[in-house]
C-alpha atoms as a PDB file:
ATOM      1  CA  UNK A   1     155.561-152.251 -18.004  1.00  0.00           C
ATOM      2  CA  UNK A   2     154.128-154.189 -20.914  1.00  0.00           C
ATOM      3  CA  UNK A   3     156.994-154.742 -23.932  1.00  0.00           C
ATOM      4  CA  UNK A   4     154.899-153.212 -27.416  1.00  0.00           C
ATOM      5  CA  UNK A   5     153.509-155.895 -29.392  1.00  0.00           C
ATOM      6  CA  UNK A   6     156.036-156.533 -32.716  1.00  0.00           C
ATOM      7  CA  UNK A   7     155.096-154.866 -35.867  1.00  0.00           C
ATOM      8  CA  UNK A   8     153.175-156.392 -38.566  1.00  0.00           C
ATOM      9  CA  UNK A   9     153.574-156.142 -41.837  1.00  0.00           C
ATOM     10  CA  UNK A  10     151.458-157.416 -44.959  1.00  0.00           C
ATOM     11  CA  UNK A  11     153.899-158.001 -47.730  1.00  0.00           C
ATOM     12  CA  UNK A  12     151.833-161.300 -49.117  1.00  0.00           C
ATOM     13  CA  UNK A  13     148.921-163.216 -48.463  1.00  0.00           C
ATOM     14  CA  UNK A  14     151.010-166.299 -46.254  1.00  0.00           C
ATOM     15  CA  UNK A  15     151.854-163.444 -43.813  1.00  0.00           C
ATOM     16  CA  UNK A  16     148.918-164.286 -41.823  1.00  0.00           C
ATOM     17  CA  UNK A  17     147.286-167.475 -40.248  1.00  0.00           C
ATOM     18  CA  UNK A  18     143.768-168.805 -41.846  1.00  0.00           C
ATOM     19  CA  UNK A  19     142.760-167.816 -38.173  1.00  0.00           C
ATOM     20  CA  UNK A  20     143.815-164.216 -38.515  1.00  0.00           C
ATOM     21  CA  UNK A  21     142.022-164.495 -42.030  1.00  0.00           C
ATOM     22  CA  UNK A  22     138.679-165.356 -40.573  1.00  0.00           C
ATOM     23  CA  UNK A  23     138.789-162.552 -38.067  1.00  0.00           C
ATOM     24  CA  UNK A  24     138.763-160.371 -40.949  1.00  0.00           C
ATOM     25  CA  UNK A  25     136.413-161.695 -43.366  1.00  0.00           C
ATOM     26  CA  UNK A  26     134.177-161.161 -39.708  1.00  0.00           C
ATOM     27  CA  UNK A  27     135.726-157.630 -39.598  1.00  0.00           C
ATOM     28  CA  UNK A  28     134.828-156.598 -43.031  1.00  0.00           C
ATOM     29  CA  UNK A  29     131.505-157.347 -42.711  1.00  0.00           C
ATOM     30  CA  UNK A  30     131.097-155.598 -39.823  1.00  0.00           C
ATOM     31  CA  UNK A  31     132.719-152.274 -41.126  1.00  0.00           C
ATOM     32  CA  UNK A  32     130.415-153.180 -44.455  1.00  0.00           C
ATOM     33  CA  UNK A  33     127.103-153.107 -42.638  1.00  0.00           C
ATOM     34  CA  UNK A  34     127.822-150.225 -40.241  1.00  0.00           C
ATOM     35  CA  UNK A  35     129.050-148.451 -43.732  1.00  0.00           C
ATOM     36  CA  UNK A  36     125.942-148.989 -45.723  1.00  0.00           C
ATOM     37  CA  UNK A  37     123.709-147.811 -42.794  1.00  0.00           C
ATOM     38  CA  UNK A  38     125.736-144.510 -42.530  1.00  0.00           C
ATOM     39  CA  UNK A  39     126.845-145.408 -39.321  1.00  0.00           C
ATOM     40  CA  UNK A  40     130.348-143.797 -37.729  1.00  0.00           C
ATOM     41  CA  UNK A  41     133.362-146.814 -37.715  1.00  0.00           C
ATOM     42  CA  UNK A  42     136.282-144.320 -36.149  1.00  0.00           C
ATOM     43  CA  UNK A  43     138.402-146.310 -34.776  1.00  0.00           C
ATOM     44  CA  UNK A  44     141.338-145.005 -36.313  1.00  0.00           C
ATOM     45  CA  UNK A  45     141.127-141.309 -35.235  1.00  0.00           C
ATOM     46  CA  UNK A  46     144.157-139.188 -35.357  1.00  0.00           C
ATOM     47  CA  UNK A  47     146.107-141.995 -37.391  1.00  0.00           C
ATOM     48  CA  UNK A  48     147.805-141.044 -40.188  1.00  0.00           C
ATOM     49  CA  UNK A  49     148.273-143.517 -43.877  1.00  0.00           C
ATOM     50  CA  UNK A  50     150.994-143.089 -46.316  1.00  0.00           C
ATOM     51  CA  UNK A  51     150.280-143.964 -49.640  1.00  0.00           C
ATOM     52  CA  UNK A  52     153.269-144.748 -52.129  1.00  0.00           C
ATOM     53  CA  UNK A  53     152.867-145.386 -55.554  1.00  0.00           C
ATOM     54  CA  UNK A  54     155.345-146.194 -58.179  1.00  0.00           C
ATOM     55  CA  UNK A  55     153.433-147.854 -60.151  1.00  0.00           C
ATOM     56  CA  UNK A  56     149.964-146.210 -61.649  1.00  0.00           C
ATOM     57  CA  UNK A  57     146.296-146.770 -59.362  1.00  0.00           C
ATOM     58  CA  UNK A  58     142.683-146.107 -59.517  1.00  0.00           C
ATOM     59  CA  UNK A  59     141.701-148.626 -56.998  1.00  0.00           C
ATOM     60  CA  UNK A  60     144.257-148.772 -54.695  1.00  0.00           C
ATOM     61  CA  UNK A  61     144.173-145.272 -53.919  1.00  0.00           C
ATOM     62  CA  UNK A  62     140.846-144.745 -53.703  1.00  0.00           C
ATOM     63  CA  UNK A  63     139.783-147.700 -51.792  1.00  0.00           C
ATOM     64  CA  UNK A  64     142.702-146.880 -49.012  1.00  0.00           C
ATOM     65  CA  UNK A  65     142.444-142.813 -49.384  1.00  0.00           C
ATOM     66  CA  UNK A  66     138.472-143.337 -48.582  1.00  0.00           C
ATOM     67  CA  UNK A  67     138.536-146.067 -46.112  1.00  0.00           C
ATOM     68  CA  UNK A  68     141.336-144.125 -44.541  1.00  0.00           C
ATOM     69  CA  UNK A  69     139.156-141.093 -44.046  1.00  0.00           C
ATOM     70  CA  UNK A  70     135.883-143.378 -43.234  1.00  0.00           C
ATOM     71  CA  UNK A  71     138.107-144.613 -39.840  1.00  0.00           C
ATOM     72  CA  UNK A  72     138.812-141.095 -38.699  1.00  0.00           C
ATOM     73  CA  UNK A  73     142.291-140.841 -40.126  1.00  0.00           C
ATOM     74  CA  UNK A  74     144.021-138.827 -42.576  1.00  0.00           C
ATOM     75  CA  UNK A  75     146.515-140.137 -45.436  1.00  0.00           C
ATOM     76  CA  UNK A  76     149.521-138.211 -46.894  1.00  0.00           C
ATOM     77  CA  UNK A  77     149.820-139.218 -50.782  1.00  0.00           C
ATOM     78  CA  UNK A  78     153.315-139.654 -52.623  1.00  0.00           C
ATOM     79  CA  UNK A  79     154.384-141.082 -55.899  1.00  0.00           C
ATOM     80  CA  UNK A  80     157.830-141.341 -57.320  1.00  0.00           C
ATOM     81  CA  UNK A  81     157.617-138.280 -59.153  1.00  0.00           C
ATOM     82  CA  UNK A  82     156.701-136.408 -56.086  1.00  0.00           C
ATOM     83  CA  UNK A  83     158.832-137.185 -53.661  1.00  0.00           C
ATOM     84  CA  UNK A  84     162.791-138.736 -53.098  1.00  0.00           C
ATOM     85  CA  UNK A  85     161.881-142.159 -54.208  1.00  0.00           C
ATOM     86  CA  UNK A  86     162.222-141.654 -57.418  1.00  0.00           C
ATOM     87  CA  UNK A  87     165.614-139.968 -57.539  1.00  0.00           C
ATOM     88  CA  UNK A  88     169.084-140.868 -55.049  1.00  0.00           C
ATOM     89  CA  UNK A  89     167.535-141.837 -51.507  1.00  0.00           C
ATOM     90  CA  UNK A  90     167.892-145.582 -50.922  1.00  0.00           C
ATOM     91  CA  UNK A  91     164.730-146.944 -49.900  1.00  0.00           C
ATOM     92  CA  UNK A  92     165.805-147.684 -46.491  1.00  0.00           C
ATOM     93  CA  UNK A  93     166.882-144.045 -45.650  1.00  0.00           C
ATOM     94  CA  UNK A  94     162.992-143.039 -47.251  1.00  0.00           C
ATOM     95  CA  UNK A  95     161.236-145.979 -44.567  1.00  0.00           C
ATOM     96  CA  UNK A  96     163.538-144.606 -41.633  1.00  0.00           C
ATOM     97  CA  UNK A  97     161.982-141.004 -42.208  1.00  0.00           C
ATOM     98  CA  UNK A  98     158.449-141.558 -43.272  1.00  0.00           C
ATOM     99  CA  UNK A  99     157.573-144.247 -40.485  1.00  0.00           C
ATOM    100  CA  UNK A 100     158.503-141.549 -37.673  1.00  0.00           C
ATOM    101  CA  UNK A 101     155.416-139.525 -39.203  1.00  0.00           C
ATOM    102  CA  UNK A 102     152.718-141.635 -39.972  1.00  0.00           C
ATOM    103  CA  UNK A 103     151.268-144.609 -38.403  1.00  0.00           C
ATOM    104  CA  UNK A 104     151.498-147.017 -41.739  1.00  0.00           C
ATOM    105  CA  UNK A 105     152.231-147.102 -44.950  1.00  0.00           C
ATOM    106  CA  UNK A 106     150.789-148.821 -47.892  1.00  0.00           C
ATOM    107  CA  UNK A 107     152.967-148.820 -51.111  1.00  0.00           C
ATOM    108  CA  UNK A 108     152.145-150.089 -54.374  1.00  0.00           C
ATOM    109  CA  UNK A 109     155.608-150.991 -56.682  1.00  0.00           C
ATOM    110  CA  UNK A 110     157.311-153.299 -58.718  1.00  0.00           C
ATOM    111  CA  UNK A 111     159.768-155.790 -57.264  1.00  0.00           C
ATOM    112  CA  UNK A 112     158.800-157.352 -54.018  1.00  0.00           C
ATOM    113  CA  UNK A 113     162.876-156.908 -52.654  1.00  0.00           C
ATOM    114  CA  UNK A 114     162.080-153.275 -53.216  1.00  0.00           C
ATOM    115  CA  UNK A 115     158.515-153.882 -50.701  1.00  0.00           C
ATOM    116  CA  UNK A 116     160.467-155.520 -48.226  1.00  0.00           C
ATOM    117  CA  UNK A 117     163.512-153.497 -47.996  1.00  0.00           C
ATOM    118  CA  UNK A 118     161.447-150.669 -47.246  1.00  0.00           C
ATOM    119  CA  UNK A 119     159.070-153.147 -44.307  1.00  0.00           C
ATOM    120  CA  UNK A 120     162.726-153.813 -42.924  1.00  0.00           C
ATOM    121  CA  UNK A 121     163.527-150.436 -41.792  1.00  0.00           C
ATOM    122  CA  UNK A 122     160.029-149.333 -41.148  1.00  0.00           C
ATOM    123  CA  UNK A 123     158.817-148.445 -37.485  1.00  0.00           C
ATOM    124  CA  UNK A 124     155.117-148.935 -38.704  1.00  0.00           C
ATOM    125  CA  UNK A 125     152.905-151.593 -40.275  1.00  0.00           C
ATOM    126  CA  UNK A 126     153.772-151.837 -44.152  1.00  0.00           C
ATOM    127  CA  UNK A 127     151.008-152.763 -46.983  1.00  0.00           C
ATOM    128  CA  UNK A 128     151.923-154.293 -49.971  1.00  0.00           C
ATOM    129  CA  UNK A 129     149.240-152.592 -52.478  1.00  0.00           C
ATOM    130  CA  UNK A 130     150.880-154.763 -55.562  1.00  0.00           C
ATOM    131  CA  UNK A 131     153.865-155.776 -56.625  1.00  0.00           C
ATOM    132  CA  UNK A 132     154.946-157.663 -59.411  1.00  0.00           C
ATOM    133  CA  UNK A 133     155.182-161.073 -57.612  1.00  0.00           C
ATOM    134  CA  UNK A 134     151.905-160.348 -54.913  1.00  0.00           C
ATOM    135  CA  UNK A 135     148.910-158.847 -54.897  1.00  0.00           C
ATOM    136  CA  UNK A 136     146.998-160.246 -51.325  1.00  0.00           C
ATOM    137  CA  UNK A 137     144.883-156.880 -50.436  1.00  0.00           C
ATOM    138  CA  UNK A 138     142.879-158.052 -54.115  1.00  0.00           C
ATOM    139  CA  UNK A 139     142.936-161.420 -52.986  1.00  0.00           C
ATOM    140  CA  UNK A 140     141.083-160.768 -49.499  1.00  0.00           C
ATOM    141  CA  UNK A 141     138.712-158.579 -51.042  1.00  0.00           C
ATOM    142  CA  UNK A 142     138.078-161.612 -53.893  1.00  0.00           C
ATOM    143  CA  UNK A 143     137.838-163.895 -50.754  1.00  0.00           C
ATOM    144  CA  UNK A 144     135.549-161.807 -49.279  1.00  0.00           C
ATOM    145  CA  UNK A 145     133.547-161.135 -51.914  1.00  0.00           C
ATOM    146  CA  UNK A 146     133.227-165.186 -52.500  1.00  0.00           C
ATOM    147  CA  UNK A 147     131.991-165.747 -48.793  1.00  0.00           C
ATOM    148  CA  UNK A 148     129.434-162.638 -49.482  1.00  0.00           C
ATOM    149  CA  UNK A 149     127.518-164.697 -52.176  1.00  0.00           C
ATOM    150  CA  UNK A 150     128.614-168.433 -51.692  1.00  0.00           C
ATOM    151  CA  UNK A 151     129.852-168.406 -48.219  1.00  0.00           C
ATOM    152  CA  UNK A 152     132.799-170.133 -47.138  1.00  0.00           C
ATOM    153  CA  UNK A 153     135.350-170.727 -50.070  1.00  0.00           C
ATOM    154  CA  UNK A 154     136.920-173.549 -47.822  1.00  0.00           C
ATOM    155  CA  UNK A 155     136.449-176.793 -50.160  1.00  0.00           C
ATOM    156  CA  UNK A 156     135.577-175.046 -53.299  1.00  0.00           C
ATOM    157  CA  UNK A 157     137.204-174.842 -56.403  1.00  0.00           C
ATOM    158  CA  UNK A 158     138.966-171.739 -57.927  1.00  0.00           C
ATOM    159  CA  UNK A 159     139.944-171.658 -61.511  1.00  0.00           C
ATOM    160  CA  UNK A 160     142.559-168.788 -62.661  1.00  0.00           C
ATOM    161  CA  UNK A 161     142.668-168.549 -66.343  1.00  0.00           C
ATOM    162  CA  UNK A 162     145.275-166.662 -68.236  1.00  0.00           C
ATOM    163  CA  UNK A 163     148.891-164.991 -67.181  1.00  0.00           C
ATOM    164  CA  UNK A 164     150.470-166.734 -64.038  1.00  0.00           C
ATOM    165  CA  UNK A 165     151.114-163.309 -62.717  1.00  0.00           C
ATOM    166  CA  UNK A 166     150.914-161.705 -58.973  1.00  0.00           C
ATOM    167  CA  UNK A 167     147.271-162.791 -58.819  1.00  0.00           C
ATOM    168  CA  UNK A 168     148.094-166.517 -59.543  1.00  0.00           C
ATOM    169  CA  UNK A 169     150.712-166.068 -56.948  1.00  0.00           C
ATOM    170  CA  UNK A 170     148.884-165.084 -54.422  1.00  0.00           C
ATOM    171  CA  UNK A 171     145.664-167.291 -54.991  1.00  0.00           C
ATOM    172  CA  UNK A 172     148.081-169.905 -54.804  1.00  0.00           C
ATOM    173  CA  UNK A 173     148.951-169.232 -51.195  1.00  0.00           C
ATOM    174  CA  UNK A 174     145.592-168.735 -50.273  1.00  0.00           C
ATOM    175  CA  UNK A 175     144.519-172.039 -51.303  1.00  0.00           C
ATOM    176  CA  UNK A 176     147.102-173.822 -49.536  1.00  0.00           C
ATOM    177  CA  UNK A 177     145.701-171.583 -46.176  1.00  0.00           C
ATOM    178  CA  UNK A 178     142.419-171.650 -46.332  1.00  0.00           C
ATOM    179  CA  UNK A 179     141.546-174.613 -47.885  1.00  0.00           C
ATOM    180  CA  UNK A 180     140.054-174.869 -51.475  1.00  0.00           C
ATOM    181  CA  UNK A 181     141.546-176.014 -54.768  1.00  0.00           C
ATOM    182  CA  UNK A 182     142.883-173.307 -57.032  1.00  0.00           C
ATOM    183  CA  UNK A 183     143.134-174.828 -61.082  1.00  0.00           C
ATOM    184  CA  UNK A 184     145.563-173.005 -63.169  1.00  0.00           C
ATOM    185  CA  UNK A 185     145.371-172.630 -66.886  1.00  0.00           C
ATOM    186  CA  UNK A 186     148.216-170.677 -68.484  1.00  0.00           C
ATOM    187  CA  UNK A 187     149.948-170.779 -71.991  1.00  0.00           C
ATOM    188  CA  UNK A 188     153.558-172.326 -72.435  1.00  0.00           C
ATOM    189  CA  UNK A 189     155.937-169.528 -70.849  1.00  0.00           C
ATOM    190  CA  UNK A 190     153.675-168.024 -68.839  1.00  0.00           C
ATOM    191  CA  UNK A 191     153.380-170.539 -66.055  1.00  0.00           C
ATOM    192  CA  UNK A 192     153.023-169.924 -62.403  1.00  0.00           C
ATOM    193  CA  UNK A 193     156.223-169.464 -60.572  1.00  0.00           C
ATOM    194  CA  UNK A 194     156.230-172.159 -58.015  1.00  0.00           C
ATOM    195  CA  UNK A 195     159.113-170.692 -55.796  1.00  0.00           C
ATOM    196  CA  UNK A 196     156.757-167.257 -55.501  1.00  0.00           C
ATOM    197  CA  UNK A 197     153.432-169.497 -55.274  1.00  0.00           C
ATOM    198  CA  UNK A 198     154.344-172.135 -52.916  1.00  0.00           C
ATOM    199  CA  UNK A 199     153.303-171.980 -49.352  1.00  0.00           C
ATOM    200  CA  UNK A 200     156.494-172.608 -47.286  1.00  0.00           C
ATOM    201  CA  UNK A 201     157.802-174.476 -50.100  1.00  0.00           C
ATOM    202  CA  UNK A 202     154.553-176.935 -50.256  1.00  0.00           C
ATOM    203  CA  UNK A 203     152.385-175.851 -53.072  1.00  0.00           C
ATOM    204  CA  UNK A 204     149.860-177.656 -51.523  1.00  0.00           C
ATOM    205  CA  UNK A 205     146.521-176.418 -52.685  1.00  0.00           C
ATOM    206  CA  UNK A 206     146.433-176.004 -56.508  1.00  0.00           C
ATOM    207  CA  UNK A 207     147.243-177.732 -59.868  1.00  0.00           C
ATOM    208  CA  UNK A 208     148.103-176.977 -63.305  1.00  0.00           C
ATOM    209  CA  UNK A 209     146.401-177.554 -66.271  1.00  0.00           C
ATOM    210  CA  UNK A 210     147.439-177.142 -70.174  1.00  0.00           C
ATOM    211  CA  UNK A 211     143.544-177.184 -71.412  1.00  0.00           C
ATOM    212  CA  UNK A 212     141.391-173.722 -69.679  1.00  0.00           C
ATOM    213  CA  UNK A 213     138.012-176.164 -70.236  1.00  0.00           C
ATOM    214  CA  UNK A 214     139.478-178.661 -67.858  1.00  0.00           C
ATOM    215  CA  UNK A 215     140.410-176.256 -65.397  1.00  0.00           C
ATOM    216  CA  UNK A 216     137.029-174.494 -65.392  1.00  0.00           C
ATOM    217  CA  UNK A 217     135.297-177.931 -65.120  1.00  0.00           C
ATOM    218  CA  UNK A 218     132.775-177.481 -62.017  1.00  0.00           C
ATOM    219  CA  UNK A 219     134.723-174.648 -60.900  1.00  0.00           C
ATOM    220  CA  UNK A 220     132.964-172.712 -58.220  1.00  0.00           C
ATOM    221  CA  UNK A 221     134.445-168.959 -59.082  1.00  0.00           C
ATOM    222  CA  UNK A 222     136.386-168.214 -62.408  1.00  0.00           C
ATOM    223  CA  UNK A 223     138.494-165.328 -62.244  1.00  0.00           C
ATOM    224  CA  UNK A 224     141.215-163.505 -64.259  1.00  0.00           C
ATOM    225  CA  UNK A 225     143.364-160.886 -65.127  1.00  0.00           C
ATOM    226  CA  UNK A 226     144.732-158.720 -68.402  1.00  0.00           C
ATOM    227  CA  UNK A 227     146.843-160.563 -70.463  1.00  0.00           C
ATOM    228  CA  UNK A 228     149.598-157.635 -70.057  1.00  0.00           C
ATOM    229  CA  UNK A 229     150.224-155.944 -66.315  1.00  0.00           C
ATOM    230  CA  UNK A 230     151.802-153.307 -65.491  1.00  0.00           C
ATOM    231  CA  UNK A 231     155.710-153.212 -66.530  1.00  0.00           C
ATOM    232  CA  UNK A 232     155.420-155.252 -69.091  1.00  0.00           C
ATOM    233  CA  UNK A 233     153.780-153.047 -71.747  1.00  0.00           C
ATOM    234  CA  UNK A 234     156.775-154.345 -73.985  1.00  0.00           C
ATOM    235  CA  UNK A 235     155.721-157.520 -74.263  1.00  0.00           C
ATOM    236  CA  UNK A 236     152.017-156.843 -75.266  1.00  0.00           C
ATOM    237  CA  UNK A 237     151.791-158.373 -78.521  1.00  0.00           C
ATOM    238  CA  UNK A 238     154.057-161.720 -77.848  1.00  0.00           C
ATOM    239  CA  UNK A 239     151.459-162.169 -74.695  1.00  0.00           C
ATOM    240  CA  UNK A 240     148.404-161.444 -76.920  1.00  0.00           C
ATOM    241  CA  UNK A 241     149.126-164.089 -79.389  1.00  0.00           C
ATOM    242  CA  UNK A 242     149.947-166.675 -76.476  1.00  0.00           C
ATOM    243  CA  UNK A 243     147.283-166.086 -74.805  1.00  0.00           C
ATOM    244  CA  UNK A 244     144.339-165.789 -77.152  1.00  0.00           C
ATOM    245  CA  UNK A 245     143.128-169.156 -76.446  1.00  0.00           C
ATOM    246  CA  UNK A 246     142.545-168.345 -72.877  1.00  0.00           C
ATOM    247  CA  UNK A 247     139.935-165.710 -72.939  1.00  0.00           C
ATOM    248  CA  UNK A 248     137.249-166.487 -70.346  1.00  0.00           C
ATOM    249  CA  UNK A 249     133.752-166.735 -72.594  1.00  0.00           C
ATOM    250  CA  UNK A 250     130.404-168.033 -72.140  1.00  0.00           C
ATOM    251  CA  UNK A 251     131.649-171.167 -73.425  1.00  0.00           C
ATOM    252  CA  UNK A 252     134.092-171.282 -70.770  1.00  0.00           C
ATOM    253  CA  UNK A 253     131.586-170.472 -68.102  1.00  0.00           C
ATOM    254  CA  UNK A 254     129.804-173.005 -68.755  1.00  0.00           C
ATOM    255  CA  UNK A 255     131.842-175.599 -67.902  1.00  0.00           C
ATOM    256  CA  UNK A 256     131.672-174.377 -64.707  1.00  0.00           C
ATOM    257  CA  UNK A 257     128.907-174.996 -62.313  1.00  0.00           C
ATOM    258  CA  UNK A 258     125.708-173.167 -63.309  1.00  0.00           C
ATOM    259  CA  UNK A 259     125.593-170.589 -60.112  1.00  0.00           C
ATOM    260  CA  UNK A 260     129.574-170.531 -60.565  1.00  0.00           C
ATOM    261  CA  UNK A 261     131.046-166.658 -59.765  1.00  0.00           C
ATOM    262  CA  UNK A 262     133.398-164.657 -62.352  1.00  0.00           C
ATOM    263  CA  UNK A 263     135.896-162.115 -61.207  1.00  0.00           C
ATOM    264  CA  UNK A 264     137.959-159.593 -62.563  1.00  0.00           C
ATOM    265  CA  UNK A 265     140.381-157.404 -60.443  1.00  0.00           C
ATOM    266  CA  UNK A 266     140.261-155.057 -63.010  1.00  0.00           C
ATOM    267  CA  UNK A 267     141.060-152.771 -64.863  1.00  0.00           C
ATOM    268  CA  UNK A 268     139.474-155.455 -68.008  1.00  0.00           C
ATOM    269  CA  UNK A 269     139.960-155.388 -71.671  1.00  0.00           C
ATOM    270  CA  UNK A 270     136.593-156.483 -73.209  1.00  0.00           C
ATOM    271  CA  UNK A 271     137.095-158.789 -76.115  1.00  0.00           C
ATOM    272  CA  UNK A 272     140.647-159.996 -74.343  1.00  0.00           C
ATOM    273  CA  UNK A 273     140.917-161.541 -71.278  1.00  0.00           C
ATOM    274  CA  UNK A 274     137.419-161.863 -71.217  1.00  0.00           C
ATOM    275  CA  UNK A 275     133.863-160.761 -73.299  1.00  0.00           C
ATOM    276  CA  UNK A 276     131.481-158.283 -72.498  1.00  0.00           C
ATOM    277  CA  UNK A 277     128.799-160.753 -72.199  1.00  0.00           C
ATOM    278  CA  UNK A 278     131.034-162.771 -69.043  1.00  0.00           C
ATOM    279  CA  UNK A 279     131.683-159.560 -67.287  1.00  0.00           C
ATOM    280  CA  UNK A 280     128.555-158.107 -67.561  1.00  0.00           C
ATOM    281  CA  UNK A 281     126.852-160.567 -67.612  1.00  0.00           C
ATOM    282  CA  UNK A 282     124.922-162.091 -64.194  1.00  0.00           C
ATOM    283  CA  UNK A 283     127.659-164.223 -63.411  1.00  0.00           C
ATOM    284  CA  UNK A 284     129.939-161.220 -63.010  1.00  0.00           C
ATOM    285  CA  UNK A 285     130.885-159.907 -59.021  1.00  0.00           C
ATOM    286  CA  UNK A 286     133.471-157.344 -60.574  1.00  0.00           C
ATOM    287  CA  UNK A 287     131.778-154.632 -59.072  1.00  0.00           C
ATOM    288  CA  UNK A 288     130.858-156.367 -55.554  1.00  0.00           C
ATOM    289  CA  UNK A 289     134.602-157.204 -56.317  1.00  0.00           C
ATOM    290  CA  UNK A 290     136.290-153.873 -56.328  1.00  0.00           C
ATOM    291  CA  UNK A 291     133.968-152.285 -53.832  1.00  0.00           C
ATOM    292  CA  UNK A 292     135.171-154.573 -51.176  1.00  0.00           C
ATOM    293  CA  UNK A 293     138.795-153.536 -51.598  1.00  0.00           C
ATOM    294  CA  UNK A 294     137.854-150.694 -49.591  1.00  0.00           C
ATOM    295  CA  UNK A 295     136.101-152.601 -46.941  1.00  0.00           C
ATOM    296  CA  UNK A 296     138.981-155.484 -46.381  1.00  0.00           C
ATOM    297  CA  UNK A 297     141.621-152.929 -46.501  1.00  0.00           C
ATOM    298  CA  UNK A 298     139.778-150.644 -43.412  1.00  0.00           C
ATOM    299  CA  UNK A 299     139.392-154.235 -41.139  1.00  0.00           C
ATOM    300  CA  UNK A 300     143.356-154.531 -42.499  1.00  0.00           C
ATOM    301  CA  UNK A 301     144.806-151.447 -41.427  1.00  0.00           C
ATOM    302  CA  UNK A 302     142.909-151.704 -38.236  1.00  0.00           C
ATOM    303  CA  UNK A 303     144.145-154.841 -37.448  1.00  0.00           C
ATOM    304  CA  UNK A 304     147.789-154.058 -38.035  1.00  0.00           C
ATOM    305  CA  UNK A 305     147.681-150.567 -35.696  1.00  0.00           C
ATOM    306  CA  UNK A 306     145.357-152.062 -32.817  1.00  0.00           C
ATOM    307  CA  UNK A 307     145.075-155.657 -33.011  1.00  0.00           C
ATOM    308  CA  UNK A 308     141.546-157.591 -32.510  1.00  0.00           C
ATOM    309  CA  UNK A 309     138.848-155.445 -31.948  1.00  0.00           C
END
């Protein structure tokens, strides 16, 4: 009798192999075309999603609630307020019971202990859907979206402008995987944390820079994030003073190469993190962008419950 194959989880982006990573991109695709011609993709029939969410969504439960339902499956939705999570059950006790009844669970929180506490007592794949030190479901759908317009991002050149938050994080790992150079521009204080960023310790992949212009310098894709995320509300004006120098303009653009890409993972703040005339503007994917969320996650999920297709 054949052993069952070992549970996968996706707690950050380094949790899979640029190999694994290509499949995917392939994947997506695939479920993208047969989506846009109306065709049937149910290969997750009778499988059943947990969504958790302890921190707010629009995205993230839509784009996993929908492609849930687009592979033939139904989701059960909790939040904190809802549910035991937010009062006395320890976490494990909550993954021992909910992972007898679904077939995975996607949760969306703030520490990534709390994230893999939770994957350690699970009997079924675990999503991380953001927490405050990853966010690699947004980063494979930014990936994705790149290789849509430019092709492969192996070799290119990624600038992150702003907070070094869970985005920087996790672009940082996915430079040192797949190959491209990631440029980070961040204000004094709000640097990238190495220790969360670094690829088995390497940090091999991306480099720092105090001036945003030099980072954006013949940058293939510029892409950012609000100045203040989620859970740290408190600390909105400090980070809006530090940070007004690195709002991503026209001026900025162009520094980059002329057919460069901007991203946003959204939600934006016009006039902040970025102008209306970037993010509207034709350089902007944001919409490509959160679109494919939906896509990356359905070639995710059915990757984790039945393997290569």
């Amino acid at each position: 009798m054949t052993a069952p194959a070992p549970i996968r989880h996706y707690l950050q982006f380094s949790d899979f192999t640029a190999d694994e990573y290509a499949y995917l991109l392939e994947r997506a695709a695939l479920i993208k075309r047969k989506f846009k011609a109306y065709e049937k993709h149910h290969t997750l029939t009778d499988r059943t999603l947990a969504l958790i969410f302890e921190k707010a969504s629009t995205r993230t439960r839509v784009s996993f609630e929908a492609g849930m339902y687009q592979l033939g499956g139904s989701v059960v939705h909790l939040t904190s307020g809802d549910s035991q999570l937010g009062r006395s059950e320890p976490v494990e006790d909550t993954a021992r019971v909910i992972s007898r009844m679904v077939d995975a669970v996607m949760i969306r929180t703030f520490e990534q202990e709390r994230l893999q506490r939770f994957a350690a007592h699970s009997r079924v794949p675990v999503i991380n859907g953001l927490t405050n030190e990853y966010h690699p479901c947004q980063i494979l759908a930014d990936i994705f979206t790149y290789t849509e317009h430019r092709g492969s991002i192996c070799g290119k050149t990624v600038a992150w402008i702003g907070d070094g938050n869970n985005m920087a994080n996790t672009w940082a790992q996915a430079a040192a995987l797949l190959g491209f150079e990631l440029r980070v521009s961040t204000p004094r204080g709000y640097e990238v944390d190495t220790a969360l960023a670094a690829l088995d310790g390497g940090g091999k992949g991306w480099q720092n820079f105090a001036d945003p212009r030099q980072a954006c310098a013949g940058a293939d894709l510029v892409t950012t994030d609000v100045w203040t995320s989620m859970g740290y509300e408190a600390e909105n004006e400090a980070r809006r003073k530090a940070v007004a120098n690195w709002r991503v303009d026209e001026s900025l653009m162009r520094m980059a190469k002329p057919d460069a890409l901007f991203m946003h993972c959204l939600p934006a703040h016009r006039g902040e993190e970025v102008t209306a005339e970037v993010i509207d503007g034709p350089q902007s994917v944001v919409w490509d962008e959160a679109e494919n969320r939906m896509h990356v996650q359905k070639a995710l999920l059915e990757y984790l419950l039945l393997g290569r297709q």
